[in-house]
Protein backbone atom coordinates (compact mmCIF):
# COMPACT_ATOMS: atom_id res chain seq x y z
CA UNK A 1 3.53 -6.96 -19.91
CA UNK A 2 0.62 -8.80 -18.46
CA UNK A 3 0.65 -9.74 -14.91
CA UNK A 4 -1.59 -10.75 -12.31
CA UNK A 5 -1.48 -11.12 -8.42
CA UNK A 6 0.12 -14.38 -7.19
CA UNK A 7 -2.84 -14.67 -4.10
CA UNK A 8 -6.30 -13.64 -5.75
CA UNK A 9 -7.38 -11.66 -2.83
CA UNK A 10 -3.98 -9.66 -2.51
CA UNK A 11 -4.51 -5.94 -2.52
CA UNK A 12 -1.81 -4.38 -5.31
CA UNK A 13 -2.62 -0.40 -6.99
CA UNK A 14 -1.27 1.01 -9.94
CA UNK A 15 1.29 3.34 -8.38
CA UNK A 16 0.08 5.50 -11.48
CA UNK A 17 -3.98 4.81 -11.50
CA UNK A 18 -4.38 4.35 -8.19
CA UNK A 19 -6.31 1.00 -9.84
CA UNK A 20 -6.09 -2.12 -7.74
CA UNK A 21 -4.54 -4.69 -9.83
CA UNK A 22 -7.41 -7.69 -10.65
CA UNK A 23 -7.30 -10.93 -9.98
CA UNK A 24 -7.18 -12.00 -13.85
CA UNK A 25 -4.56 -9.88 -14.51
CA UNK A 26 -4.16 -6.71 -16.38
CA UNK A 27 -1.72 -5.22 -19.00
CA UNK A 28 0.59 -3.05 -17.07
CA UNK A 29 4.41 -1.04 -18.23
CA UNK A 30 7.47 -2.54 -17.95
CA UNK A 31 8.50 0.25 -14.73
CA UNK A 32 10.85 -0.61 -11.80
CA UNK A 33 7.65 -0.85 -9.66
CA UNK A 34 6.25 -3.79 -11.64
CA UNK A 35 9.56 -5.65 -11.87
CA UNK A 36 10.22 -5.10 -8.25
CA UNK A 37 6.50 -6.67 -7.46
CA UNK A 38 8.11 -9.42 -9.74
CA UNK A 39 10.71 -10.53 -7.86
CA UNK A 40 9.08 -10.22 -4.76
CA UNK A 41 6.93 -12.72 -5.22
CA UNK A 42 3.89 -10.63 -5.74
CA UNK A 43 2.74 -11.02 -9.32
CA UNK A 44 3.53 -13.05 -11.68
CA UNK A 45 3.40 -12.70 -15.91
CA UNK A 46 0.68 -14.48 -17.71
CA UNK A 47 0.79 -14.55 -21.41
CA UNK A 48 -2.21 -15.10 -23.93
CA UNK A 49 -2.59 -18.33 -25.31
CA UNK A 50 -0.24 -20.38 -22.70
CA UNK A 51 -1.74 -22.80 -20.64
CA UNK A 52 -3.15 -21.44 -17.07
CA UNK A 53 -2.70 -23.79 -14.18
CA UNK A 54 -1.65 -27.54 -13.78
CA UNK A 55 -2.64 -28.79 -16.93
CA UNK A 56 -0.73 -32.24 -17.78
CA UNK A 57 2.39 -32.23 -20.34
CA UNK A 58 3.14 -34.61 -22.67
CA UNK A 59 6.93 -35.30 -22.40
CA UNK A 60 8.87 -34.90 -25.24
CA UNK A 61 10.77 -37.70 -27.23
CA UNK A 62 13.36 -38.04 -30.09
CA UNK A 63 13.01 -41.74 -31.07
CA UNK A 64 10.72 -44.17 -31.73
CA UNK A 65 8.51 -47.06 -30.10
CA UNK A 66 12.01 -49.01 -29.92
């Protein structure tokens, strides 16, 4: 999965590498220590291709002008 720290200047290693974790994210396993960062608030997952920060959204809709 490919996360990356929630504040930029957070300090987060690799409990493997020893690596600090940079602030545009890096691929990194699927382990317990990972999804614990998760749900702490830590890091969060970025995936290629979506859209990164507050770019507007077109709302959806099912019918027309009427």
């Amino acid at each position: 999965m490919r996360v990356k720290p929630v504040d930029p200047n957070a300090v987060i290693h690799d409990p493997h590498t020893k690596r600090r974790l940079p602030a545009e994210g890096d691929d990194v396993p699927e382990s317990t220590f990972w999804v614990r960062r998760l749900r702490a608030g830590e890091i969060v997952r970025i995936d290629e291709g979506a859209p990164v920060g507050n770019e507007p959204v077109q709302p959806l809709t099912t019918r027309g002008g009427k």
